[in-house]
PDB file of N, CA and C in Angstrom:
ATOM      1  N   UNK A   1       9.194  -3.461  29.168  1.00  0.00           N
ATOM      2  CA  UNK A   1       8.501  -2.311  28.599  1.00  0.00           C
ATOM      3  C   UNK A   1       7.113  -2.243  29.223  1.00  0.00           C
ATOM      4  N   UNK A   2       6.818  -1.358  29.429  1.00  0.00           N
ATOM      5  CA  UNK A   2       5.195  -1.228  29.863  1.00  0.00           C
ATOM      6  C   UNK A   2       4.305  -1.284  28.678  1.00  0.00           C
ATOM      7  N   UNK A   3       3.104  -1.794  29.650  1.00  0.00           N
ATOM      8  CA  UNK A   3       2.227  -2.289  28.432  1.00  0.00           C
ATOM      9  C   UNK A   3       1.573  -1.553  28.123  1.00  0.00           C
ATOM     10  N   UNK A   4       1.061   0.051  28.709  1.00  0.00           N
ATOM     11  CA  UNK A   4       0.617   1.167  27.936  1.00  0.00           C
ATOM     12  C   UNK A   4       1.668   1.332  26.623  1.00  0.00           C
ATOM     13  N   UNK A   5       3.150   1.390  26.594  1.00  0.00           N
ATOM     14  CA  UNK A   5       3.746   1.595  25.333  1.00  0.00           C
ATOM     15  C   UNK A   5       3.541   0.127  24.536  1.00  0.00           C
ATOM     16  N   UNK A   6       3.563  -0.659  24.857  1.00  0.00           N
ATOM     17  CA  UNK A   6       3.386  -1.828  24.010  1.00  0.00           C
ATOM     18  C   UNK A   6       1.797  -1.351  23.104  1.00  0.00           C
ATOM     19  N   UNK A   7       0.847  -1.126  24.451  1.00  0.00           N
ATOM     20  CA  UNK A   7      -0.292  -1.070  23.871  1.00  0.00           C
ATOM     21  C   UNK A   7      -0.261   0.512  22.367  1.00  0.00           C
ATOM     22  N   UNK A   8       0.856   1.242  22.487  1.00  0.00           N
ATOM     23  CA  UNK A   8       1.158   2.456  21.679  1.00  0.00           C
ATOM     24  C   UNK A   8       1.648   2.003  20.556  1.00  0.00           C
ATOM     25  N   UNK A   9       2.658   1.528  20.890  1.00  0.00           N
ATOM     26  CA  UNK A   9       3.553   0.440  19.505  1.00  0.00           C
ATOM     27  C   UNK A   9       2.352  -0.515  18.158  1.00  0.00           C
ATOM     28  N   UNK A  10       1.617  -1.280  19.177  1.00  0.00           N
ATOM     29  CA  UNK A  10       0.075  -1.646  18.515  1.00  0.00           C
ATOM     30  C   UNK A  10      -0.563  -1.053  17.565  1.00  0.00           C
ATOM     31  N   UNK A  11      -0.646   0.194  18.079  1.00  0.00           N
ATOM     32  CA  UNK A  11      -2.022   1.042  17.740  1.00  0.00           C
ATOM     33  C   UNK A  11      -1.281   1.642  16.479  1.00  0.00           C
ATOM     34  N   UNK A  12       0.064   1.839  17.011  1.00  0.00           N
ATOM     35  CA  UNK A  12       0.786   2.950  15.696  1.00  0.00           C
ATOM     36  C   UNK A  12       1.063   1.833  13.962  1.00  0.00           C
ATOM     37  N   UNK A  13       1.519   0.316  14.963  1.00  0.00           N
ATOM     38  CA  UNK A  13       1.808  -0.302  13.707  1.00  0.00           C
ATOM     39  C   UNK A  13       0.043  -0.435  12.591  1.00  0.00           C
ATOM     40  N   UNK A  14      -0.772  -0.346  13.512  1.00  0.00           N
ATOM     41  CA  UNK A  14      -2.411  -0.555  12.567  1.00  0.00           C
ATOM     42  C   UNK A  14      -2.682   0.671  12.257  1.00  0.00           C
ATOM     43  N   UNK A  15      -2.434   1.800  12.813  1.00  0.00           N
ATOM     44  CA  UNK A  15      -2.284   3.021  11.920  1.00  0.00           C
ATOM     45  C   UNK A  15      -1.856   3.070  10.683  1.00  0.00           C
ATOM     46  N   UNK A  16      -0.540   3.154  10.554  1.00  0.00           N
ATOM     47  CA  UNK A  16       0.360   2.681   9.986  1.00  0.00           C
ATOM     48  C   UNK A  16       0.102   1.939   8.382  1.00  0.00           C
ATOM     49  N   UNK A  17      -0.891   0.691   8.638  1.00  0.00           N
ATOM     50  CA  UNK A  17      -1.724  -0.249   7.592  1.00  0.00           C
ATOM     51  C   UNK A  17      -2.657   1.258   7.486  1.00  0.00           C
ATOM     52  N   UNK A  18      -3.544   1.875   7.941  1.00  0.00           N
ATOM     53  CA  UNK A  18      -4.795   2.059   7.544  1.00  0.00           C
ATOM     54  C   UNK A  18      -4.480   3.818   7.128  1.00  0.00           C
ATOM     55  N   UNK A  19      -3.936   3.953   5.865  1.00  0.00           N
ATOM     56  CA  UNK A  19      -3.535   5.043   5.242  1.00  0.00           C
ATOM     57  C   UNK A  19      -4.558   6.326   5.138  1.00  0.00           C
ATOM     58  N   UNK A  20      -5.351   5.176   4.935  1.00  0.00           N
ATOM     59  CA  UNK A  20      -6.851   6.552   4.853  1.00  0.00           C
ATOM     60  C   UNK A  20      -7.275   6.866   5.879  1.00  0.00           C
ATOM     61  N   UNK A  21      -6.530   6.704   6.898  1.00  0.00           N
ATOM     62  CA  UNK A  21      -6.427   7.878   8.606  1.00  0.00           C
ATOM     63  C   UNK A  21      -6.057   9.112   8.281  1.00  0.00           C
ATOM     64  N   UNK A  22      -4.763   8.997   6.988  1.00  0.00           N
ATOM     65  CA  UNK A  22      -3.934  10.822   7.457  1.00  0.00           C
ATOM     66  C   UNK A  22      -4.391  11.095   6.278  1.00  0.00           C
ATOM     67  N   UNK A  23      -4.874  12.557   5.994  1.00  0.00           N
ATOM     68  CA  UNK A  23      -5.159  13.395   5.402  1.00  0.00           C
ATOM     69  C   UNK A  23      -4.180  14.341   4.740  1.00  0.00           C
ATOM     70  N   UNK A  24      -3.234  14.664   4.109  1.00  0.00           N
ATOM     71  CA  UNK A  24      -2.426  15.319   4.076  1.00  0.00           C
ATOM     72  C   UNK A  24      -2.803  16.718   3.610  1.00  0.00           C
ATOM     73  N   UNK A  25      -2.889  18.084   4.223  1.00  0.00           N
ATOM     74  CA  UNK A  25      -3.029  18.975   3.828  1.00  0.00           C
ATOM     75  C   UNK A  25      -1.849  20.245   3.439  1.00  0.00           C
ATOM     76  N   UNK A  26      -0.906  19.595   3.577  1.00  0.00           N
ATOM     77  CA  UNK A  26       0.798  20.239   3.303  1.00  0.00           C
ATOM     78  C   UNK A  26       1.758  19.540   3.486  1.00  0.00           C
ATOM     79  N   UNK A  27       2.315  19.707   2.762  1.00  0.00           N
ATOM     80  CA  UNK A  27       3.537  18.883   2.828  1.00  0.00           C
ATOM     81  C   UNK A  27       5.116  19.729   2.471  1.00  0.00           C
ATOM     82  N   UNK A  28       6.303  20.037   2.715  1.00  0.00           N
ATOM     83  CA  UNK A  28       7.562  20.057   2.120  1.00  0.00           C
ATOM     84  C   UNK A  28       8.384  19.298   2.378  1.00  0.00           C
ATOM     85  N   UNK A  29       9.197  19.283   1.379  1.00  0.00           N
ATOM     86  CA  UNK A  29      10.413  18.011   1.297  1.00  0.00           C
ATOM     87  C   UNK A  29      11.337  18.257   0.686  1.00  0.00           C
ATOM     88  N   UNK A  30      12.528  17.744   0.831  1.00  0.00           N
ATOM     89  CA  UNK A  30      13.491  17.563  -0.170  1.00  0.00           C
ATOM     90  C   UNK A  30      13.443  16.441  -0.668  1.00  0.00           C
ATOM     91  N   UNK A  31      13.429  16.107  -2.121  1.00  0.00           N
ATOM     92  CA  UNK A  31      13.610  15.417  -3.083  1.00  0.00           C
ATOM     93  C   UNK A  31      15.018  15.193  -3.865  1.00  0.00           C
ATOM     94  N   UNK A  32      15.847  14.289  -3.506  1.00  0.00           N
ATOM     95  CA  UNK A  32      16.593  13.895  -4.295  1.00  0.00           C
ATOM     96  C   UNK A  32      16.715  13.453  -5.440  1.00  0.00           C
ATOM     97  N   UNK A  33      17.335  14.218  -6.417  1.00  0.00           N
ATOM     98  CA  UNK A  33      16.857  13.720  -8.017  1.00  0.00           C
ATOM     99  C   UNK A  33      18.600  13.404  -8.407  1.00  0.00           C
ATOM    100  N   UNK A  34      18.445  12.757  -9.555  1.00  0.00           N
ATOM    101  CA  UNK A  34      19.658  12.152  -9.880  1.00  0.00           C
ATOM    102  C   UNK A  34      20.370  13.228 -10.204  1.00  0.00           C
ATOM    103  N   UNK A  35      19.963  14.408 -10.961  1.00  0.00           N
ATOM    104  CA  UNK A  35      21.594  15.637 -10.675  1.00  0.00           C
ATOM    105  C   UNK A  35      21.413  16.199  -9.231  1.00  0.00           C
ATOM    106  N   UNK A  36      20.712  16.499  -8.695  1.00  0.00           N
ATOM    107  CA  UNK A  36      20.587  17.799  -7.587  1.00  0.00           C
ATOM    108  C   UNK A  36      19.278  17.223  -6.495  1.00  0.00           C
ATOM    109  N   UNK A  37      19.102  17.844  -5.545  1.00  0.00           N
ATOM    110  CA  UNK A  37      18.358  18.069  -4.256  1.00  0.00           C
ATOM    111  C   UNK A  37      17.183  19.188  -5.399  1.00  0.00           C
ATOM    112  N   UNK A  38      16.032  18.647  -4.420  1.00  0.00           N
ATOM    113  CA  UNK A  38      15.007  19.884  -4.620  1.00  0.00           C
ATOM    114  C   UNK A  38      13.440  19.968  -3.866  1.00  0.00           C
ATOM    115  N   UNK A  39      13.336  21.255  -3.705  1.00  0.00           N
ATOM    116  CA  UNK A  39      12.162  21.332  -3.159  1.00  0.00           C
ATOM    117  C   UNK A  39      11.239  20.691  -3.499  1.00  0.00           C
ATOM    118  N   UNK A  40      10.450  20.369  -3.123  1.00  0.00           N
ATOM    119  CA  UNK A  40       8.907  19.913  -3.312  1.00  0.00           C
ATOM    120  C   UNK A  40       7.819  20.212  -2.150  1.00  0.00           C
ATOM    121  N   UNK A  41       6.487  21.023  -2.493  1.00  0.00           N
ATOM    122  CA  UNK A  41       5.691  21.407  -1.520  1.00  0.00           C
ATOM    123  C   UNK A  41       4.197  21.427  -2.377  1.00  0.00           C
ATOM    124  N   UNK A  42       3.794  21.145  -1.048  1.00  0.00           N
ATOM    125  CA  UNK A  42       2.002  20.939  -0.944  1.00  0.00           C
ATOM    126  C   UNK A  42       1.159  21.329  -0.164  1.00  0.00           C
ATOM    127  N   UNK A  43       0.197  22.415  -0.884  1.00  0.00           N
ATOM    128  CA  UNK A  43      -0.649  23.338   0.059  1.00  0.00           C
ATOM    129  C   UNK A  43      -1.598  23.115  -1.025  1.00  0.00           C
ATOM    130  N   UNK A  44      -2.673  23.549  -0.174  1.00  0.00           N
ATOM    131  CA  UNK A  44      -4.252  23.060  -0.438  1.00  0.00           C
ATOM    132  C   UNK A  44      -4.354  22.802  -1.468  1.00  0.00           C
ATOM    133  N   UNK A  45      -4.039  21.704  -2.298  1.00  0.00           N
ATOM    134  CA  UNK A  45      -4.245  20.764  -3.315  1.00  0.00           C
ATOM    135  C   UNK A  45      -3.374  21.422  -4.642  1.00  0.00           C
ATOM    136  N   UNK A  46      -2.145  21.845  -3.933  1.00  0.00           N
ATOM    137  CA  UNK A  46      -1.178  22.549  -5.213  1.00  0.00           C
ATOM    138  C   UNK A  46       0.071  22.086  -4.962  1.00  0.00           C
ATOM    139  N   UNK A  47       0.697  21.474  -5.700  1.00  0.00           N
ATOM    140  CA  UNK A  47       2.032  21.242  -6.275  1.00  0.00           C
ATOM    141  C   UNK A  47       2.988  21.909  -6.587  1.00  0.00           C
ATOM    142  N   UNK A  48       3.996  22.199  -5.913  1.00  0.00           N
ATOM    143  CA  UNK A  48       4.946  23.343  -6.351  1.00  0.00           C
ATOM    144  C   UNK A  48       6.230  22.693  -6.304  1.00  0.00           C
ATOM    145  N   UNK A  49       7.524  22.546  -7.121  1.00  0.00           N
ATOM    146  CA  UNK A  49       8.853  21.944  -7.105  1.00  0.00           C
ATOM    147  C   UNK A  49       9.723  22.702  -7.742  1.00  0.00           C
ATOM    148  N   UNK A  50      11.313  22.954  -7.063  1.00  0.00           N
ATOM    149  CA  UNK A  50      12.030  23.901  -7.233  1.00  0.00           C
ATOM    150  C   UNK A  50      12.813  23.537  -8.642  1.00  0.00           C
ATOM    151  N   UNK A  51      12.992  22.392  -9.477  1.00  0.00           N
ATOM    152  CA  UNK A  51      13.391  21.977 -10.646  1.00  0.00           C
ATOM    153  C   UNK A  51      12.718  22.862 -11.806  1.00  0.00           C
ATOM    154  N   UNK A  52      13.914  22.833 -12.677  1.00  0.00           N
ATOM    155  CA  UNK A  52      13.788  23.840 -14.228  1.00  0.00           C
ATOM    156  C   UNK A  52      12.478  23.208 -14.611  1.00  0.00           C
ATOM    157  N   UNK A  53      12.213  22.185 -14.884  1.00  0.00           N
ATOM    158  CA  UNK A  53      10.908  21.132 -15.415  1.00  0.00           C
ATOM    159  C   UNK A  53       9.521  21.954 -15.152  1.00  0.00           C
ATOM    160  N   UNK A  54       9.278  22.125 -13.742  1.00  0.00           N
ATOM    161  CA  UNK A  54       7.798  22.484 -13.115  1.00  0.00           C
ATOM    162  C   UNK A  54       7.558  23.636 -13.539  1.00  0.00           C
ATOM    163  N   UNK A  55       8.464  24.758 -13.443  1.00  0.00           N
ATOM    164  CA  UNK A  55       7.292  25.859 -13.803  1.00  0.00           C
ATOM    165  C   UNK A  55       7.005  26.352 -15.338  1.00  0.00           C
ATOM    166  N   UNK A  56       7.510  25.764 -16.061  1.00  0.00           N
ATOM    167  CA  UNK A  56       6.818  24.955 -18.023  1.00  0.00           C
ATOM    168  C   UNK A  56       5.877  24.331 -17.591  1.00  0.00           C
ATOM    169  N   UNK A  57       5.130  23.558 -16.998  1.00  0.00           N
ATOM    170  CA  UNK A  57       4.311  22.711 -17.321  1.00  0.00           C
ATOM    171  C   UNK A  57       3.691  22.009 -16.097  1.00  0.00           C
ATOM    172  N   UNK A  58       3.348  22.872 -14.954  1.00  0.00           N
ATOM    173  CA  UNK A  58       3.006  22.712 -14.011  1.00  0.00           C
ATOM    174  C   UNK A  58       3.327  21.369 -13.100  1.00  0.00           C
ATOM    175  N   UNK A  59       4.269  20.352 -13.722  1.00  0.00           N
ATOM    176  CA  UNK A  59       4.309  19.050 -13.287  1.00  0.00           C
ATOM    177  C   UNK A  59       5.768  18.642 -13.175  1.00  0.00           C
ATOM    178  N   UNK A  60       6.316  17.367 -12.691  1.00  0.00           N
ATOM    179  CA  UNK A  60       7.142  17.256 -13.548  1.00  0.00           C
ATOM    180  C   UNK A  60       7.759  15.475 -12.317  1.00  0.00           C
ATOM    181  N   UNK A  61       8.387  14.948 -13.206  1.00  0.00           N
ATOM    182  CA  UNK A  61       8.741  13.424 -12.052  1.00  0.00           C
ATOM    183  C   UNK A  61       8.869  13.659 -10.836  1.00  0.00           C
ATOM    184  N   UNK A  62       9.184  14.784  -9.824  1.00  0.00           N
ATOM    185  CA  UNK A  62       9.223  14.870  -9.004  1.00  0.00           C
ATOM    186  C   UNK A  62       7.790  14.437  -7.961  1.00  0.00           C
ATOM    187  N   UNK A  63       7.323  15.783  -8.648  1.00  0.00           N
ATOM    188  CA  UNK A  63       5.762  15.961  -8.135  1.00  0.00           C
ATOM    189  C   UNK A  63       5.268  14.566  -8.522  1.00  0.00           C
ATOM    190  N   UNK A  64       5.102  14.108  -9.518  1.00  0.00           N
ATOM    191  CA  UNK A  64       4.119  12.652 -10.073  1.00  0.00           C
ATOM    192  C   UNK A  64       4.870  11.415  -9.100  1.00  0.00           C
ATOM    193  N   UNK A  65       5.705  11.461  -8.519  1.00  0.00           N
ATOM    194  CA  UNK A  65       6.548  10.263  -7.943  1.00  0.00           C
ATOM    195  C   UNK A  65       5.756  10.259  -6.323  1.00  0.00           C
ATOM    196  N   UNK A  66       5.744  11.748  -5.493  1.00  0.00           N
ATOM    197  CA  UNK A  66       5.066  12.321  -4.298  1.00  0.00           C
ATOM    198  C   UNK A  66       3.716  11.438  -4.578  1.00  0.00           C
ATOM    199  N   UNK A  67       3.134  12.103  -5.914  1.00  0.00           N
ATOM    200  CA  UNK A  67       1.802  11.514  -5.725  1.00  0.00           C
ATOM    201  C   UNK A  67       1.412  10.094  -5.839  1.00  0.00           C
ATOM    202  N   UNK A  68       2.067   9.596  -6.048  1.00  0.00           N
ATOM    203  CA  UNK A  68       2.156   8.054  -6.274  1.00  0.00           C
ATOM    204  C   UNK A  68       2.469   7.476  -4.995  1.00  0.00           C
ATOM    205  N   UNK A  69       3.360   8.405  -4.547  1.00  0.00           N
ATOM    206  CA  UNK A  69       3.674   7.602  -2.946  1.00  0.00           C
ATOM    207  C   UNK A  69       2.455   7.742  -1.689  1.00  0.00           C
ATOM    208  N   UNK A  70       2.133   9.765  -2.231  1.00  0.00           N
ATOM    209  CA  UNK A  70       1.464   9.480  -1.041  1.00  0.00           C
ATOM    210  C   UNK A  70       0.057   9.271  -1.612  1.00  0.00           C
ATOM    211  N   UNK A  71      -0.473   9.003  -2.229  1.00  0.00           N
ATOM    212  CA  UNK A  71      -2.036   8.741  -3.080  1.00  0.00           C
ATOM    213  C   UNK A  71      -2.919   8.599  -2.280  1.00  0.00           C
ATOM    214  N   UNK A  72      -2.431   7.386  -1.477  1.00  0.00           N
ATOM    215  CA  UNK A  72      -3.908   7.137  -0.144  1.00  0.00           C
ATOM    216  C   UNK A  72      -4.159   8.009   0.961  1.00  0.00           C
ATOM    217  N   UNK A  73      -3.533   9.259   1.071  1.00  0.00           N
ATOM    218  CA  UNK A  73      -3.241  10.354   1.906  1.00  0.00           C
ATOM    219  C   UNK A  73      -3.408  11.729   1.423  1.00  0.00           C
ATOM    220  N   UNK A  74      -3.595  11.746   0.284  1.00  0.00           N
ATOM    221  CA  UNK A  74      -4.108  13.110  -0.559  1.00  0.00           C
ATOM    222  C   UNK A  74      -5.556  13.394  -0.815  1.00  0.00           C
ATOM    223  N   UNK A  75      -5.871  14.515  -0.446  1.00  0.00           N
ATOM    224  CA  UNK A  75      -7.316  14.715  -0.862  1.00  0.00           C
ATOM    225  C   UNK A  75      -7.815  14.345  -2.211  1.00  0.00           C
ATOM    226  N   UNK A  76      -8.458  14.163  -2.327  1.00  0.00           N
ATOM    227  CA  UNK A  76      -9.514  13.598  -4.214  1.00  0.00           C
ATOM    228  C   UNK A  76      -9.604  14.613  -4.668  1.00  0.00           C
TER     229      UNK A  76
END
């Protein structure tokens, strides 16, 4: 392997550790929930998920599970 990619492989695995590099300013996904698949999306500091749950009560395990995962990557 060349050692410019070695030296890439490096850099990405200490990236990688140092979470408070990425910023996340959007996000979509599918979320697998124990009945069904579902959206989940993130734009400028808003939460939106395609489950009966979220739009009662602006929240719901989906969304709170995202934020837990990605926490060190979300704006304050």
């Amino acid at each position: 392997m060349q050692s410019s990619v070695i030296g890439k492989i490096d850099k990405a695995r200490r990236y990688a550790e140092e979470k408070e590099r990425v910023a996340i300013t959007s996000l979509t996904t599918t979320f697998h929930g124990d009945h069904r698949d579902h959206s989940v999306t993130y734009q400028d500091g808003t939460w939106s998920c395609s489950c009966t749950f979220f739009p009662d009560h602006g929240m719901c395990s989906h969304t709170m599970a995202l934020q837990r995962i990605l926490d060190p990557m979300l704006p304050q």
